[in-house]
C-alpha atoms as a PDB file:
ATOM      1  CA  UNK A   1      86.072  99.033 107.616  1.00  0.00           C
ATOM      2  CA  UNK A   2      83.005 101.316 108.766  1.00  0.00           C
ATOM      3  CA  UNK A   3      81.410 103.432 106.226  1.00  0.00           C
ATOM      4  CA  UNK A   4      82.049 106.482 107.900  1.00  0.00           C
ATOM      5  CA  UNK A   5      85.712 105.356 108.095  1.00  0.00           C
ATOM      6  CA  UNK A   6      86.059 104.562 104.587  1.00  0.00           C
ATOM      7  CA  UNK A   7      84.737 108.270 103.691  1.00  0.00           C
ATOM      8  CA  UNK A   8      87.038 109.729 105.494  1.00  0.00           C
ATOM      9  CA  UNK A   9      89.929 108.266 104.481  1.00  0.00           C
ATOM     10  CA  UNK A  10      88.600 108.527 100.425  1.00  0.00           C
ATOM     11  CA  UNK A  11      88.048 112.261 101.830  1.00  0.00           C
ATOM     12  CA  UNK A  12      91.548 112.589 102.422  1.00  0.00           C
ATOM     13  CA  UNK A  13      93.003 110.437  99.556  1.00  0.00           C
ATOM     14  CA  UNK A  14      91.381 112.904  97.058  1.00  0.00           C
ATOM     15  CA  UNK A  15      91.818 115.983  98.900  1.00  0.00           C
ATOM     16  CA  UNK A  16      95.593 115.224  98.986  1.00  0.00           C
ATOM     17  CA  UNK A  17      95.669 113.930  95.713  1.00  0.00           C
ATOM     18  CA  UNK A  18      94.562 117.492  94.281  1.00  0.00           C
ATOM     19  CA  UNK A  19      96.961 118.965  96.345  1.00  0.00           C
ATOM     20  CA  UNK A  20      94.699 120.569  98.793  1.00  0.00           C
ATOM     21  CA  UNK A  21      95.263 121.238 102.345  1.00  0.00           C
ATOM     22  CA  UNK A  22      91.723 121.555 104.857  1.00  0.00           C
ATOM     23  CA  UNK A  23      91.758 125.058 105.065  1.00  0.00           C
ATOM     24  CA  UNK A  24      91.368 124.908 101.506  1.00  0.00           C
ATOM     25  CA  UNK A  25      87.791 123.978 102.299  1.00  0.00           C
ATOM     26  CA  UNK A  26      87.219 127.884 103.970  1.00  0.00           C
ATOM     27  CA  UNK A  27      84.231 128.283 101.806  1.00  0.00           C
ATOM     28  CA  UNK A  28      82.806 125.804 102.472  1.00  0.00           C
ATOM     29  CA  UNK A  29      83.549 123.907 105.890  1.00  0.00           C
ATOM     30  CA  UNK A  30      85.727 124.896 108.971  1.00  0.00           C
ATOM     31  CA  UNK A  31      88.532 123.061 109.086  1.00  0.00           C
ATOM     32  CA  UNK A  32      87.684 121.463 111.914  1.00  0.00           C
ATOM     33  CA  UNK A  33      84.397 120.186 110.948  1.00  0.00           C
ATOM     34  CA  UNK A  34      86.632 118.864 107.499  1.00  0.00           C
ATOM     35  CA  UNK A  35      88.691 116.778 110.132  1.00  0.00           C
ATOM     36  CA  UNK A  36      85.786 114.711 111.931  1.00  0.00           C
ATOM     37  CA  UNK A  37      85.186 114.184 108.556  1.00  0.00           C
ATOM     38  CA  UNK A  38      88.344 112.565 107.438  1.00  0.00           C
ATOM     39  CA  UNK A  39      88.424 110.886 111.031  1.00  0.00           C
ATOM     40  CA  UNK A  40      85.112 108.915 109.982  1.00  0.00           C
ATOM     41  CA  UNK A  41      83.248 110.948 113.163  1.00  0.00           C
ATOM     42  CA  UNK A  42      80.830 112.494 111.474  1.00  0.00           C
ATOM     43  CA  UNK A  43      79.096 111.760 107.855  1.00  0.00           C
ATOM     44  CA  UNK A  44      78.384 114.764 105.812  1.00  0.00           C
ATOM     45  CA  UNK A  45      74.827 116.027 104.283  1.00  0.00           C
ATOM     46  CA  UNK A  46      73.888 115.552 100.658  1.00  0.00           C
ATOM     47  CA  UNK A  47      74.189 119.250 100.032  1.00  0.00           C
ATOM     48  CA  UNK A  48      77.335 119.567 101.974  1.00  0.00           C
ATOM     49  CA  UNK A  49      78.938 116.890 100.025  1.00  0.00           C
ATOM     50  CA  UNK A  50      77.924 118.621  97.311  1.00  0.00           C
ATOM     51  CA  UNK A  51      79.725 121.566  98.089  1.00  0.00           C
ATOM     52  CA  UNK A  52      83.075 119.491  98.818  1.00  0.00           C
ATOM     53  CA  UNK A  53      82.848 118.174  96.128  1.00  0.00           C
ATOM     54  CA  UNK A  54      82.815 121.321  94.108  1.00  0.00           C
ATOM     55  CA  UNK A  55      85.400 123.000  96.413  1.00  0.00           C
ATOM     56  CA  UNK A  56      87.706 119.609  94.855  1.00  0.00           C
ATOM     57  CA  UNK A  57      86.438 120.500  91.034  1.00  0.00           C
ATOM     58  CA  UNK A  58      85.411 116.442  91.534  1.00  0.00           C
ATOM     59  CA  UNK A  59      81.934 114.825  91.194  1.00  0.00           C
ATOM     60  CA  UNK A  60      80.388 114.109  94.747  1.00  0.00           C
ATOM     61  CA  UNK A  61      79.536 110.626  93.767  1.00  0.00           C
ATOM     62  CA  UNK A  62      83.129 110.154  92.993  1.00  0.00           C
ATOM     63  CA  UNK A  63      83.771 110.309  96.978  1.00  0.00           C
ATOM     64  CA  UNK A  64      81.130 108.183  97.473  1.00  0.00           C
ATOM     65  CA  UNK A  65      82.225 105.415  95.306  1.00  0.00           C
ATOM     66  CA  UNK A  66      85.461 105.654  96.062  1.00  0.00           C
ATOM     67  CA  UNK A  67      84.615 104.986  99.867  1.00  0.00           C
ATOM     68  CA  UNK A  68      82.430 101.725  99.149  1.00  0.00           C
ATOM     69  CA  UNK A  69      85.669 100.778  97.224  1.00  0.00           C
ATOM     70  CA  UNK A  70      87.373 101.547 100.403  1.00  0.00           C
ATOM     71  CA  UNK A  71      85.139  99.910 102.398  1.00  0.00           C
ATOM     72  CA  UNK A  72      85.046  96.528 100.647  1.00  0.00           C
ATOM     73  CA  UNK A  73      88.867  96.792  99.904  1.00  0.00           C
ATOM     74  CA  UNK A  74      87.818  96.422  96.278  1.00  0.00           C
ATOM     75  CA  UNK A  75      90.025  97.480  93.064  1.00  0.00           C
ATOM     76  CA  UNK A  76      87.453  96.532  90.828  1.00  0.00           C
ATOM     77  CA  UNK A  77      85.902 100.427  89.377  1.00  0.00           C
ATOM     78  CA  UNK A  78      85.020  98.954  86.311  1.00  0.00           C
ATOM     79  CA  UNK A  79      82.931  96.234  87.829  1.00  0.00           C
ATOM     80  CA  UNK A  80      81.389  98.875  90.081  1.00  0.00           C
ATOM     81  CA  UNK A  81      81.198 101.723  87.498  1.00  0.00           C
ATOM     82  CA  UNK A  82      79.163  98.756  85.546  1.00  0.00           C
ATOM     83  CA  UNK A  83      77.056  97.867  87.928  1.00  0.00           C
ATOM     84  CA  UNK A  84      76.010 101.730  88.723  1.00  0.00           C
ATOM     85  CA  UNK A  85      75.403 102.010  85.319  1.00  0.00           C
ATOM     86  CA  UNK A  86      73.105  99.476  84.734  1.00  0.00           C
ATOM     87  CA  UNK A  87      71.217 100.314  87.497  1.00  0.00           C
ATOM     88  CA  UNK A  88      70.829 103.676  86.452  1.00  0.00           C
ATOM     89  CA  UNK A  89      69.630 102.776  83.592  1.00  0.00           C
ATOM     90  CA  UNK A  90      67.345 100.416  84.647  1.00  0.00           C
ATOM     91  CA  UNK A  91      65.775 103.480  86.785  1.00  0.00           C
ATOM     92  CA  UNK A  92      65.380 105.561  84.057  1.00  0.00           C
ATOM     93  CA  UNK A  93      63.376 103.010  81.816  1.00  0.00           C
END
C-alpha cells in the first residue's frame, strides 16, 4: 500500500473510531478537502495535520504512525513505539 493510501485510510479508522463524521472537521478543513484525504489523493501539511489532529483530541504523530503500520501491514506498535523511542532519544543526546 502507498503512503498516501495508508493515511487515508488511518485518517478514517480514527476519525470513525471517535465517532466523528467529516463535517466534523468545519474548523478546520472542508469536507471535501477531508475526503481526498481519506482517498489517499492528497497528503496533508505539517500544520494542517496538526490541526486534525487537534480537531480528533489525538496526537498528530499518532496518524502518522498508525499509517506506516498501515502501510507495512504491521501489528507490531510496541516494536515501532520502541524503535521511535530510541531514536528520539538518541537525537536528543
Amino acid at each position: 500500500m502507498e503512503l498516501k493510501q495508508a493515511f487515508g485510510q488511518a485518517l478514517k479508522q480514527l476519525r470513525m473510531s471517535q465517532g466523528l463524521t467529516q463535517e466534523d472537521f468545519s474548523d478546520v478543513s472542508s469536507r471535501t478537502y477531508l475526503s481526498t484525504l481519506e482517498r489517499g489523493l492528497k497528503s496533508p501539511t505539517i500544520d494542517k495535520l496538526d490541526e486534525i489532529g487537534a480537531a480528533m483530541g489525538i496526537h498528530p504523530a499518532t496518524i502518522l504512525i498508525y499509517s506506516y503500520l498501515l502501510k507495512t501491514s504491521s501489528t507490531e506498535v510496541e516494536k515501532v513505539l520502541d524503535r521511535i523511542r530510541d531514536e528520539l532519544q538518541q537525537a536528543m543526546q
